[in-house]
PDB file of N, CA and C in Angstrom:
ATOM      1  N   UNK A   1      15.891   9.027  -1.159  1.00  0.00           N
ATOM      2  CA  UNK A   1      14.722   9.637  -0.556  1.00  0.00           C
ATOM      3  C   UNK A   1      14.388   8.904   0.739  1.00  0.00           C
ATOM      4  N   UNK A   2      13.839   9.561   1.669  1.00  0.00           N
ATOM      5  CA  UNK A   2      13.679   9.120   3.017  1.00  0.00           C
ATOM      6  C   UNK A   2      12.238   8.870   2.875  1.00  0.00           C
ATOM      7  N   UNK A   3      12.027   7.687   3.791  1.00  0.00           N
ATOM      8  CA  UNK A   3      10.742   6.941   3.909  1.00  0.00           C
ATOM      9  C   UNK A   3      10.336   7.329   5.049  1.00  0.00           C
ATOM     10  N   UNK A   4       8.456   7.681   4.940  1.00  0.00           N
ATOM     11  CA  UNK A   4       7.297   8.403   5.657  1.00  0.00           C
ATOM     12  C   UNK A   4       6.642   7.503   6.212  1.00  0.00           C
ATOM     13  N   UNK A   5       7.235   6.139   6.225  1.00  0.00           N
ATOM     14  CA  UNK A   5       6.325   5.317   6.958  1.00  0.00           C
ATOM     15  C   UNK A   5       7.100   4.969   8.495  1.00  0.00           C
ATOM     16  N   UNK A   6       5.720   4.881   9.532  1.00  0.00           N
ATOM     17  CA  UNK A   6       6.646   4.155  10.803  1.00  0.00           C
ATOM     18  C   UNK A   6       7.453   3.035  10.975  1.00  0.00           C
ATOM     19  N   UNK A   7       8.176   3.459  11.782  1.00  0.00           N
ATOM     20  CA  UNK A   7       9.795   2.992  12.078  1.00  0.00           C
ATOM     21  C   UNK A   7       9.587   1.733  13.278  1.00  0.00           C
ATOM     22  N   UNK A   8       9.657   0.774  13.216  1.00  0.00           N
ATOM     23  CA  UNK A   8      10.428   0.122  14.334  1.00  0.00           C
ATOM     24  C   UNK A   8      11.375  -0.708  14.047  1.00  0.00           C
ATOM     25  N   UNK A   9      12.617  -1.382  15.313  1.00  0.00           N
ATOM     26  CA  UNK A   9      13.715  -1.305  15.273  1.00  0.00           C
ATOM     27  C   UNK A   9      14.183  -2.548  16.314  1.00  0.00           C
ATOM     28  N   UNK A  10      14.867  -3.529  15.253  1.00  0.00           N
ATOM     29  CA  UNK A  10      14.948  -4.554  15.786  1.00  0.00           C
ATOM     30  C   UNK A  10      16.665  -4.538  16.320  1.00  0.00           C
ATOM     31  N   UNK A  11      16.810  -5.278  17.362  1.00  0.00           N
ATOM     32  CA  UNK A  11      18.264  -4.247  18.015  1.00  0.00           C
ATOM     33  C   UNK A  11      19.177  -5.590  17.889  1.00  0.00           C
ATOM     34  N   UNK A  12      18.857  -7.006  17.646  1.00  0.00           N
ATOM     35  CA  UNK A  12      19.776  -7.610  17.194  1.00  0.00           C
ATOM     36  C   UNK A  12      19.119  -8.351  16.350  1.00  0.00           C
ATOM     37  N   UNK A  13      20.814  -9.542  15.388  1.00  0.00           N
ATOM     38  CA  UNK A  13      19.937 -10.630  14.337  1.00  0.00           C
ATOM     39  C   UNK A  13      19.128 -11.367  15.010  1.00  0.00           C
ATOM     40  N   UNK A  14      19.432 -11.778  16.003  1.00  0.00           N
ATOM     41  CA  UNK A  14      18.678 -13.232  16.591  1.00  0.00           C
ATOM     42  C   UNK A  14      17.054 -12.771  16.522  1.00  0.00           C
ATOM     43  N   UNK A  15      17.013 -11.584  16.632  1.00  0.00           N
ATOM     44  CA  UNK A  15      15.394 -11.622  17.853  1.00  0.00           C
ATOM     45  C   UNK A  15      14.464 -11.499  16.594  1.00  0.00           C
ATOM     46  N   UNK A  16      13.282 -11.588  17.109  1.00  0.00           N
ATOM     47  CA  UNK A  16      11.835 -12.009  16.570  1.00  0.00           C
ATOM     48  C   UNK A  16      10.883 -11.347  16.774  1.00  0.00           C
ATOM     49  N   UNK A  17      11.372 -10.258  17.738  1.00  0.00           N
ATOM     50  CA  UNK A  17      10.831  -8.816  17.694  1.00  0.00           C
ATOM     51  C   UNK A  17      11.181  -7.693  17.494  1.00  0.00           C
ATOM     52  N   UNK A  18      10.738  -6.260  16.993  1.00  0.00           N
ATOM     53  CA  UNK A  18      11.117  -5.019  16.997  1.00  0.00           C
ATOM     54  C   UNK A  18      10.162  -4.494  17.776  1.00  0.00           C
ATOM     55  N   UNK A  19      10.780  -3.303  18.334  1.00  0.00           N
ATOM     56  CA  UNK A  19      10.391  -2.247  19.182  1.00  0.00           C
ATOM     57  C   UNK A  19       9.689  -0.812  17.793  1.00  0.00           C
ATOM     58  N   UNK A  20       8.151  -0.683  18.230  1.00  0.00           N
ATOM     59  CA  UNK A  20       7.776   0.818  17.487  1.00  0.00           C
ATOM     60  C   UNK A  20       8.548   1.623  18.069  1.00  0.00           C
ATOM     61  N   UNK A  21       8.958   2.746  16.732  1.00  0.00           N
ATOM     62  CA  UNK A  21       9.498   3.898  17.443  1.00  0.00           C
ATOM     63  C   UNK A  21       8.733   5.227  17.401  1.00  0.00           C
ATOM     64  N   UNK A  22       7.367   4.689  16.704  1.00  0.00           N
ATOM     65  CA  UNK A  22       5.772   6.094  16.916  1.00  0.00           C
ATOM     66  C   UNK A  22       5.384   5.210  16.901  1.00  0.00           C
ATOM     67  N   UNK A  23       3.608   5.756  17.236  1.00  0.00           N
ATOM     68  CA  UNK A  23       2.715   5.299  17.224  1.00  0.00           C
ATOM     69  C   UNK A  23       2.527   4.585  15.858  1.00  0.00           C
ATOM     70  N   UNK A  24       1.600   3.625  15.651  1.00  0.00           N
ATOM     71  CA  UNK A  24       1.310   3.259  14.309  1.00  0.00           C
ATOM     72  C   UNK A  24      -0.033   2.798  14.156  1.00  0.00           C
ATOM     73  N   UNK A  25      -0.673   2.563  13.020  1.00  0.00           N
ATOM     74  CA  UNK A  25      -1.423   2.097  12.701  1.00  0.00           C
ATOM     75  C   UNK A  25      -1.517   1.068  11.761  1.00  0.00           C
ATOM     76  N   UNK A  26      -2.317  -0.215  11.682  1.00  0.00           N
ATOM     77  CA  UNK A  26      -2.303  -1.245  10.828  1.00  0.00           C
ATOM     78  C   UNK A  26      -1.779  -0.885   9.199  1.00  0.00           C
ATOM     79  N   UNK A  27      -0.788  -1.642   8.701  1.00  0.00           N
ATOM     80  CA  UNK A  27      -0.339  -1.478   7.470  1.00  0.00           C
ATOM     81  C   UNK A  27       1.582  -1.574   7.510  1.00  0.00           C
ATOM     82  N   UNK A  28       2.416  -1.140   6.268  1.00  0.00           N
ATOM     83  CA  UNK A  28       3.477  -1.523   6.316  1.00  0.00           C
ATOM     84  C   UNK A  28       4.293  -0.306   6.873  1.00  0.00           C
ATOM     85  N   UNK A  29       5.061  -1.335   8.008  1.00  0.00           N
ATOM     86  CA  UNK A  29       6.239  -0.310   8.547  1.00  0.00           C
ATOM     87  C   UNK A  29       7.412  -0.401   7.912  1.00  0.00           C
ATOM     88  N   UNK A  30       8.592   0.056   8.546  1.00  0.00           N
ATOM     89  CA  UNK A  30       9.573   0.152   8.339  1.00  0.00           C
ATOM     90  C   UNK A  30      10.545  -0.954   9.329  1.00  0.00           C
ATOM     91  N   UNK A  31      11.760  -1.604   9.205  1.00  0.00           N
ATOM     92  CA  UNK A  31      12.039  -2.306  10.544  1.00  0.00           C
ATOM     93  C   UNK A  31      13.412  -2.200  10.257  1.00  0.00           C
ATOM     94  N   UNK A  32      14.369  -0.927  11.014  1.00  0.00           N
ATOM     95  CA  UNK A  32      15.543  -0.557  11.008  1.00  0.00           C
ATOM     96  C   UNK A  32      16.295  -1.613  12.241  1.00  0.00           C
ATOM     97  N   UNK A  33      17.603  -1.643  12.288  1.00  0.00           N
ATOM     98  CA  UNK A  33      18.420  -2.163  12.464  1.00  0.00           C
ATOM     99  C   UNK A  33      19.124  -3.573  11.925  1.00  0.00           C
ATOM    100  N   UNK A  34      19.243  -4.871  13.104  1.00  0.00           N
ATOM    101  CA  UNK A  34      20.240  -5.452  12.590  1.00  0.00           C
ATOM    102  C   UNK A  34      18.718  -6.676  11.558  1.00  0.00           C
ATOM    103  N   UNK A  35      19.492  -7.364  10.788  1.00  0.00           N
ATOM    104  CA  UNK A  35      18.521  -8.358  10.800  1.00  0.00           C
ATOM    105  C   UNK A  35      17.293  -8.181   9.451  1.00  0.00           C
ATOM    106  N   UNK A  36      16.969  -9.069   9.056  1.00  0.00           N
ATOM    107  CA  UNK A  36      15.292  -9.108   7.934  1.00  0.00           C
ATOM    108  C   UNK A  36      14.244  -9.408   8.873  1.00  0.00           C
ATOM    109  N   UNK A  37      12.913  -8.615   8.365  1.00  0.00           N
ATOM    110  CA  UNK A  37      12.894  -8.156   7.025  1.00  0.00           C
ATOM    111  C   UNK A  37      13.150  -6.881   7.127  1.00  0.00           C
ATOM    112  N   UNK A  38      13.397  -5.661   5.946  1.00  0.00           N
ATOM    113  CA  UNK A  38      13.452  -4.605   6.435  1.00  0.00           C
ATOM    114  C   UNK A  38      11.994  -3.942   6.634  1.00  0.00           C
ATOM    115  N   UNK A  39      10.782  -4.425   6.200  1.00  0.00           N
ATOM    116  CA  UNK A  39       9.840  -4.082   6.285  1.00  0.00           C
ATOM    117  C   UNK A  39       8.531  -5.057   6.950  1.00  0.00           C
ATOM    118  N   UNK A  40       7.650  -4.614   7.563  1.00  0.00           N
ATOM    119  CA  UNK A  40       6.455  -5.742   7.739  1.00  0.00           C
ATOM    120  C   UNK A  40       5.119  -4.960   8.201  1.00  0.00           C
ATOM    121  N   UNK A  41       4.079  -5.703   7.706  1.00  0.00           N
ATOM    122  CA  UNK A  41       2.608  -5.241   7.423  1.00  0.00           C
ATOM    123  C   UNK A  41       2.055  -5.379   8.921  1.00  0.00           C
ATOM    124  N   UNK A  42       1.737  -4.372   9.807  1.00  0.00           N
ATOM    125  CA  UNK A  42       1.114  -4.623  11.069  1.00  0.00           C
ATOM    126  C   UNK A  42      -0.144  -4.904  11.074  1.00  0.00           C
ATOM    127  N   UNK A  43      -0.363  -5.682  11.924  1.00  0.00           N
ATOM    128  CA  UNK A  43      -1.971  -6.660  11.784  1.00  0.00           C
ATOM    129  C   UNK A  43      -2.696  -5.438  12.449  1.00  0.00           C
ATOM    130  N   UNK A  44      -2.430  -4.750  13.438  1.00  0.00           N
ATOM    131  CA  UNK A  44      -3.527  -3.632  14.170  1.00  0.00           C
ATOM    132  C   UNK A  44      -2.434  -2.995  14.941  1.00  0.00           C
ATOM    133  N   UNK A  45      -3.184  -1.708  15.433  1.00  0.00           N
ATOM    134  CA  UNK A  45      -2.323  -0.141  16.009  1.00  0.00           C
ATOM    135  C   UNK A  45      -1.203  -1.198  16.953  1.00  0.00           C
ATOM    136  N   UNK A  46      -0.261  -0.515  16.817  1.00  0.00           N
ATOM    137  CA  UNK A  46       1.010  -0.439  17.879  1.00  0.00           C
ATOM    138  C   UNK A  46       1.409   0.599  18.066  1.00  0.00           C
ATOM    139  N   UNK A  47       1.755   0.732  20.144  1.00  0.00           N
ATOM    140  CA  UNK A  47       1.784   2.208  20.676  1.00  0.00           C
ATOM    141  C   UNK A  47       3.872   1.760  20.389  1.00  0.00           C
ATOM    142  N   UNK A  48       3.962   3.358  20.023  1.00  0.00           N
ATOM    143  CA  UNK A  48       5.434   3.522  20.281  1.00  0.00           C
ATOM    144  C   UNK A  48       6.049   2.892  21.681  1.00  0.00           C
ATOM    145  N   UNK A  49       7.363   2.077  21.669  1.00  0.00           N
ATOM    146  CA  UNK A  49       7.781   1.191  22.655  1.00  0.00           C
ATOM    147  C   UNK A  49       7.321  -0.141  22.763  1.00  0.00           C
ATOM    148  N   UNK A  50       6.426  -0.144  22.248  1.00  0.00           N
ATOM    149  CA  UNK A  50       5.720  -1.755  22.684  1.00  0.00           C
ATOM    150  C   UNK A  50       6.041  -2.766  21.277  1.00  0.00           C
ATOM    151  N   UNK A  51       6.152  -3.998  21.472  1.00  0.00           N
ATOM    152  CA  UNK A  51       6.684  -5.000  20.309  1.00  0.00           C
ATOM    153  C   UNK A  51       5.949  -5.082  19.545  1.00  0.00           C
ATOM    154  N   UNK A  52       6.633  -5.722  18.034  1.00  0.00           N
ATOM    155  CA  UNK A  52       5.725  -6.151  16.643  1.00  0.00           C
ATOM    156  C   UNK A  52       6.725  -7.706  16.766  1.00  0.00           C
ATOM    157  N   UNK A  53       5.881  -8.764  16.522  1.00  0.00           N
ATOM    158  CA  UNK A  53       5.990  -9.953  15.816  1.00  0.00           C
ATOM    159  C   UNK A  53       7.128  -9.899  14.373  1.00  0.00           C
ATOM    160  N   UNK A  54       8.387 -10.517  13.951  1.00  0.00           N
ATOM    161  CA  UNK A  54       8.761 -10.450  12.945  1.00  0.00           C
ATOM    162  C   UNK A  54       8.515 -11.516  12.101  1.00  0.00           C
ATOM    163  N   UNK A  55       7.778 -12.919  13.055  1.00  0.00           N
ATOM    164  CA  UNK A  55       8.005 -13.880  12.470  1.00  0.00           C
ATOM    165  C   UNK A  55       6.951 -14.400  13.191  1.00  0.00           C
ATOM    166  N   UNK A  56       6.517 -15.410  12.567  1.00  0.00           N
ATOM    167  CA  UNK A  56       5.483 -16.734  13.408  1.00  0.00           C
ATOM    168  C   UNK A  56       6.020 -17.188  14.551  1.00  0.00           C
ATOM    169  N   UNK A  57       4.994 -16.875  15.669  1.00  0.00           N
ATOM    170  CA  UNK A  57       5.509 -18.073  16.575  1.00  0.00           C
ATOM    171  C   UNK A  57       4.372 -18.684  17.244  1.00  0.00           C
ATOM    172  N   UNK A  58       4.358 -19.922  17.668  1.00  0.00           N
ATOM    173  CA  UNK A  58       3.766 -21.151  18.616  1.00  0.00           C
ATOM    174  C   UNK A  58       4.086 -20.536  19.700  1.00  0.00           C
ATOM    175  N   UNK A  59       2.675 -21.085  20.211  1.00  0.00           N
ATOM    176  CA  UNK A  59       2.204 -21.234  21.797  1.00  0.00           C
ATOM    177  C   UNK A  59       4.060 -22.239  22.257  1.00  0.00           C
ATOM    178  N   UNK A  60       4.189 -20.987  23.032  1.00  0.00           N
ATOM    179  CA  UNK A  60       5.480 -22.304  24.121  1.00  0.00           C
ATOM    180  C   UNK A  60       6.922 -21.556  23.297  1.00  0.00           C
ATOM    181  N   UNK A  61       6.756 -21.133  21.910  1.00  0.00           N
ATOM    182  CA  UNK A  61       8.108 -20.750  21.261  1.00  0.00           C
ATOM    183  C   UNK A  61       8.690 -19.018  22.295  1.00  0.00           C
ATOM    184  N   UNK A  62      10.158 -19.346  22.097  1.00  0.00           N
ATOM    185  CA  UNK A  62      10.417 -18.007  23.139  1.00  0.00           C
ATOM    186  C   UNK A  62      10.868 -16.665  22.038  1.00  0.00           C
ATOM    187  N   UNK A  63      10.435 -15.557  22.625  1.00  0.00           N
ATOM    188  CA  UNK A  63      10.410 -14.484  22.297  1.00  0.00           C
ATOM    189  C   UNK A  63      11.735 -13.625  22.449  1.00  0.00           C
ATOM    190  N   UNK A  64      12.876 -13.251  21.558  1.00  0.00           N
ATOM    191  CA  UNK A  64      13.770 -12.931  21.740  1.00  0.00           C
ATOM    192  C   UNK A  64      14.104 -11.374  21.401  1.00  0.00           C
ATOM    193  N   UNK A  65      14.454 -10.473  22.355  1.00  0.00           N
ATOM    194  CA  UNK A  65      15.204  -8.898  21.696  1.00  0.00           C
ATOM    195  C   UNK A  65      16.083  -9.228  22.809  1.00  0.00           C
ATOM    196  N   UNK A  66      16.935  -8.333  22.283  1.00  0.00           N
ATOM    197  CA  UNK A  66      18.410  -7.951  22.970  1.00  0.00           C
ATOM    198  C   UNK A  66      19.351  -9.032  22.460  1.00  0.00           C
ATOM    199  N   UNK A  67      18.742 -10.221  21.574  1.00  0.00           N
ATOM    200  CA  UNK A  67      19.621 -11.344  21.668  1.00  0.00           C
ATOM    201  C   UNK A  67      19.241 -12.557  22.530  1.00  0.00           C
ATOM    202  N   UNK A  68      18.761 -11.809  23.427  1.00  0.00           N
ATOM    203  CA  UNK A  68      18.020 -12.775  24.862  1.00  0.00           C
ATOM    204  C   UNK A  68      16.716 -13.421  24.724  1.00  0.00           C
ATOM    205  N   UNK A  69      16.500 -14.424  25.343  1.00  0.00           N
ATOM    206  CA  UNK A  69      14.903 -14.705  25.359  1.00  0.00           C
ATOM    207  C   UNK A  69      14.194 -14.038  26.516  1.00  0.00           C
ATOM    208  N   UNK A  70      13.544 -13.314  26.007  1.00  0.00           N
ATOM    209  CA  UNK A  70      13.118 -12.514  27.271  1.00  0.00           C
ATOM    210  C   UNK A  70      11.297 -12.778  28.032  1.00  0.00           C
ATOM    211  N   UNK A  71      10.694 -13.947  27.274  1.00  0.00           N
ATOM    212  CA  UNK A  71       9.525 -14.379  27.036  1.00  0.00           C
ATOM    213  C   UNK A  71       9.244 -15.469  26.154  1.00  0.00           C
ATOM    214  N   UNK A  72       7.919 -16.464  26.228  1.00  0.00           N
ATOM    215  CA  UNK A  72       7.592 -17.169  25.886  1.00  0.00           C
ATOM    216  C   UNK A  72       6.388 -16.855  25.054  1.00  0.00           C
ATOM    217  N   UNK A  73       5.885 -17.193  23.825  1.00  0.00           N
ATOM    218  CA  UNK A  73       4.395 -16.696  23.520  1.00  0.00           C
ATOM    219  C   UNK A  73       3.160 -17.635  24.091  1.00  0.00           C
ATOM    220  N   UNK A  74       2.350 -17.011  24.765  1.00  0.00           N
ATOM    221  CA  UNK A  74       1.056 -17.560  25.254  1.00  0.00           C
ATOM    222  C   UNK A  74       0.255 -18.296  24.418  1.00  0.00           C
ATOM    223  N   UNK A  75       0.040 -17.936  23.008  1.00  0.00           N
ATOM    224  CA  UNK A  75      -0.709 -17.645  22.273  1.00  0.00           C
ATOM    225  C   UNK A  75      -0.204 -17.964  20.914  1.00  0.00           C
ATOM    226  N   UNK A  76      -0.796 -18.265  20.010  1.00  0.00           N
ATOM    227  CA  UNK A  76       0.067 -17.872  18.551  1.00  0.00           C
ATOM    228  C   UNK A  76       0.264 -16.468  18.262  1.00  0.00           C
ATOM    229  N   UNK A  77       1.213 -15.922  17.765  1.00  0.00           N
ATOM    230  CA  UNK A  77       1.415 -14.703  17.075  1.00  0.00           C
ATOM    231  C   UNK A  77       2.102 -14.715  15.962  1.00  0.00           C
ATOM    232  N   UNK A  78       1.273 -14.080  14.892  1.00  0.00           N
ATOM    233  CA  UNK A  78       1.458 -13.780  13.541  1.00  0.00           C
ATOM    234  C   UNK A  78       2.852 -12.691  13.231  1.00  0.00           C
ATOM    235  N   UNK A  79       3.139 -12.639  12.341  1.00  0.00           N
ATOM    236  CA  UNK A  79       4.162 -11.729  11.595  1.00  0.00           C
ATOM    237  C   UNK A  79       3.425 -10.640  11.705  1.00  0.00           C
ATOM    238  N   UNK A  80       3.640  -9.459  12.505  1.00  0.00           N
ATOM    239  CA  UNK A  80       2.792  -8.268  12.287  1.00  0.00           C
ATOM    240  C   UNK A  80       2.059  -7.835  13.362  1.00  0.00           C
ATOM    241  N   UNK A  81       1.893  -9.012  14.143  1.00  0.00           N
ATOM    242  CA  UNK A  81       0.993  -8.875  15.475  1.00  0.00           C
ATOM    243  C   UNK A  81       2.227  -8.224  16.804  1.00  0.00           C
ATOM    244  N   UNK A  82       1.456  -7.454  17.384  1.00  0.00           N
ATOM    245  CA  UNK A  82       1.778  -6.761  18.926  1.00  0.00           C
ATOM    246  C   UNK A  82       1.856  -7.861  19.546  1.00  0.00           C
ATOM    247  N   UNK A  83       3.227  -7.325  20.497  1.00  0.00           N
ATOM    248  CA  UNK A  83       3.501  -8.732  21.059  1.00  0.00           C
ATOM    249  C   UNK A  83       3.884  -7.814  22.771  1.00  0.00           C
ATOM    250  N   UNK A  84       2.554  -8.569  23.696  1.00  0.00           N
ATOM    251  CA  UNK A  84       2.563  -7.595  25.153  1.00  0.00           C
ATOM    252  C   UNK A  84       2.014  -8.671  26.099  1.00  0.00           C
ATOM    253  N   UNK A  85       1.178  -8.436  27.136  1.00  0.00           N
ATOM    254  CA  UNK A  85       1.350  -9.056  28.129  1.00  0.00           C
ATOM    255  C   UNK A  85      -0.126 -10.110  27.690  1.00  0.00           C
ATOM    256  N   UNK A  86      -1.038  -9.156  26.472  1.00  0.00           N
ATOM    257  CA  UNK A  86      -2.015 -10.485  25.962  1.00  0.00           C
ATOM    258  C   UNK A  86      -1.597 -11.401  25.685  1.00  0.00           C
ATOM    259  N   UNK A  87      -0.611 -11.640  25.114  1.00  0.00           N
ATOM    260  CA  UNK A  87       0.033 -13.218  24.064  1.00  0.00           C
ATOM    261  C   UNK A  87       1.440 -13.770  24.325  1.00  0.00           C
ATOM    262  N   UNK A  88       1.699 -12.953  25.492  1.00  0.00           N
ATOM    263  CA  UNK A  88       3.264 -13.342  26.138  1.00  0.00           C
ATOM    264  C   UNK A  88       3.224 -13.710  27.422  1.00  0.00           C
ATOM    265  N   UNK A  89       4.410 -14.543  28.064  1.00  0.00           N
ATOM    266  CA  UNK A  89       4.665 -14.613  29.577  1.00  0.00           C
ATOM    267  C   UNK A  89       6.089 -14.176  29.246  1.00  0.00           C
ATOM    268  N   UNK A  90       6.435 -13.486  30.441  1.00  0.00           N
ATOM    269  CA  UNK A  90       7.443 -13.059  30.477  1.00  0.00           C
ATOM    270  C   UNK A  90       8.492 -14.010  31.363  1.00  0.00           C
ATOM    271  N   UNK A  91       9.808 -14.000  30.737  1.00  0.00           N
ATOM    272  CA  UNK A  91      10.616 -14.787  31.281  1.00  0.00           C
ATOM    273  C   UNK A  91      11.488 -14.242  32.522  1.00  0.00           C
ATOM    274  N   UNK A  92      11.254 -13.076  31.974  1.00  0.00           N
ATOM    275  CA  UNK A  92      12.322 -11.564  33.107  1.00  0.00           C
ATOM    276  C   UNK A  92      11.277 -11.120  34.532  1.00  0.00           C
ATOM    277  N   UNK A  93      10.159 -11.353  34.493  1.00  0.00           N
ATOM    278  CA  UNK A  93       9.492 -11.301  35.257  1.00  0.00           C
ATOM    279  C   UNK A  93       8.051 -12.150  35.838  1.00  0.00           C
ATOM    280  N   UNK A  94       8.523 -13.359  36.815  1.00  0.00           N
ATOM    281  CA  UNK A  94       7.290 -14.035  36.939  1.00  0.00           C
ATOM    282  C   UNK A  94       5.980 -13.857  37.464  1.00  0.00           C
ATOM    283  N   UNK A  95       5.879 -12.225  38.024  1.00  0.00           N
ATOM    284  CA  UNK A  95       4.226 -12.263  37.605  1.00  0.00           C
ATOM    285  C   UNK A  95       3.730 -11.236  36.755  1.00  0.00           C
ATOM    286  N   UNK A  96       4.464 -11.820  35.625  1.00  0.00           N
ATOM    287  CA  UNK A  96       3.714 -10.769  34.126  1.00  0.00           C
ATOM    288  C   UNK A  96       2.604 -11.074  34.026  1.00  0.00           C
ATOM    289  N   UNK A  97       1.929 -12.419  34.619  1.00  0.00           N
ATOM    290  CA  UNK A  97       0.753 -12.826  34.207  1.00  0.00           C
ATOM    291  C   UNK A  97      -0.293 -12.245  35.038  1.00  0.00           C
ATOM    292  N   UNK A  98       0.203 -11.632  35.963  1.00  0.00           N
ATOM    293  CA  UNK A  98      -1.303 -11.018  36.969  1.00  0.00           C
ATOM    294  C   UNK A  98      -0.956  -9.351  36.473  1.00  0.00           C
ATOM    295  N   UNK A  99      -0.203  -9.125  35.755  1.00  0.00           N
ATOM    296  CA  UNK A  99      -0.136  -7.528  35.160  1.00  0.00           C
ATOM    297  C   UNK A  99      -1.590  -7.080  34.278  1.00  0.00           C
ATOM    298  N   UNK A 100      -1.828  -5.339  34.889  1.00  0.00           N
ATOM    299  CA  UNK A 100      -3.171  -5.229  33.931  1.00  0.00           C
ATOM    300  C   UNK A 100      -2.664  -4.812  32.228  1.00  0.00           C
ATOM    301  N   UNK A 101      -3.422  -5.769  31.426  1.00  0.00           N
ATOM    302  CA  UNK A 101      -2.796  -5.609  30.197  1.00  0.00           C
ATOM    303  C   UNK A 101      -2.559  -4.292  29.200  1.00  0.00           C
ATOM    304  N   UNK A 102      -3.174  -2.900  30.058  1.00  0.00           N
ATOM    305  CA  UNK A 102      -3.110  -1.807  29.372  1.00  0.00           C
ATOM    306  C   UNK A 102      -1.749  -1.396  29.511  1.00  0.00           C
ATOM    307  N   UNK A 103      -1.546  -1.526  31.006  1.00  0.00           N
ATOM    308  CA  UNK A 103      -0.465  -0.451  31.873  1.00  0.00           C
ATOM    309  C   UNK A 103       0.661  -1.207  32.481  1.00  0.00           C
ATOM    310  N   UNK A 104      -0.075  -2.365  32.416  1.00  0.00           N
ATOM    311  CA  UNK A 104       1.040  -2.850  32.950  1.00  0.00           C
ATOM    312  C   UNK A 104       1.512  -3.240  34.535  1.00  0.00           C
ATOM    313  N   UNK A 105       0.304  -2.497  35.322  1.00  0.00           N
ATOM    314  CA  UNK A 105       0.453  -2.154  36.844  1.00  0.00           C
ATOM    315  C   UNK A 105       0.269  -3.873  37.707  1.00  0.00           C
ATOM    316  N   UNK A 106       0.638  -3.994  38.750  1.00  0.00           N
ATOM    317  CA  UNK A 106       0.272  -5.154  39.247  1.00  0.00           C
ATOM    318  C   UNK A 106      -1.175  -5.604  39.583  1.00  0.00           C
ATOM    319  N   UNK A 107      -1.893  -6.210  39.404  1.00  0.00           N
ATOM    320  CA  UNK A 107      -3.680  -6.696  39.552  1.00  0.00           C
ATOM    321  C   UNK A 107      -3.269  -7.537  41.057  1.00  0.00           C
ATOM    322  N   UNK A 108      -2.603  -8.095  41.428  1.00  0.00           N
ATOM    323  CA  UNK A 108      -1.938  -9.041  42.550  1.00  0.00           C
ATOM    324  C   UNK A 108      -1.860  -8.276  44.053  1.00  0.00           C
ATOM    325  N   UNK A 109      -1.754  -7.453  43.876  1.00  0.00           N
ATOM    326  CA  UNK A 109      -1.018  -6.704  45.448  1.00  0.00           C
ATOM    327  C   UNK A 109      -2.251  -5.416  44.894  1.00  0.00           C
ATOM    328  N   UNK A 110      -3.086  -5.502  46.603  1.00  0.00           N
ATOM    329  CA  UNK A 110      -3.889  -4.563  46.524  1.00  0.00           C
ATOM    330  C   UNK A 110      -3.171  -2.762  47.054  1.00  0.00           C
ATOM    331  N   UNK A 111      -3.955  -1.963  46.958  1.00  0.00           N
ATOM    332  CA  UNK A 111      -3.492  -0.775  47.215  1.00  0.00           C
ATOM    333  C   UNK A 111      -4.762   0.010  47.889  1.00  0.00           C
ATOM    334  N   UNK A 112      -4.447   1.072  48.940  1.00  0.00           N
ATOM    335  CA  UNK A 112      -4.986   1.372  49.946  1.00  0.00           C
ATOM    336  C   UNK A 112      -5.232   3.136  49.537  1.00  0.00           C
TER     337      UNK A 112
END
């Protein structure tokens, strides 16, 4: 029997995050691909595309999908917690930190 709960999808063993693949709301997802657990309890809503926490991490510990470290966590983040530009610096891009945290757009460089 196929499972009705949301899907996200961790794309290698190494990493420490999965990607939602819907929208979700707080409670237990699903977490397809490579890697444990196959399941985990989301602390609050995650928009489809954006990361879930698989594991604990420390302020300073790096944030890995693709295999890669692609970020550092700002912040502590829990097993379950959204993981975006509130509680991360990004390693792929150095001014993630002046990004507006909804959208993402630059706060740094004005516009006319």
């Amino acid at each position: 029997m196929q499972s009705t709960r949301p899907t996200a999808f961790r794309v290698a063993v190494q990493d420490n995050v999965a990607t939602l693949l819907v929208d979700a709301q707080p409670g237990i997802i699903e977490v397809l691909g490579e890697g444990q657990p196959a399941e985990i309890t989301l602390i609050g809503p995650v928009k489809r595309g954006h990361k879930v926490a698989l594991t604990h991490l420390a302020v300073g510990d790096p944030i890995t999908k693709y295999g890669i470290v692609i970020g550092r966590a700002a912040q502590p983040i829990e097993p379950g917690q959204h993981v975006h530009l509130h509680n991360c610096h990004s390693a792929v891009d150095s001014r993630s930190s002046t990004l507006a945290l909804d959208d993402g757009t630059p706060t740094d460089t004005p516009y006319e």
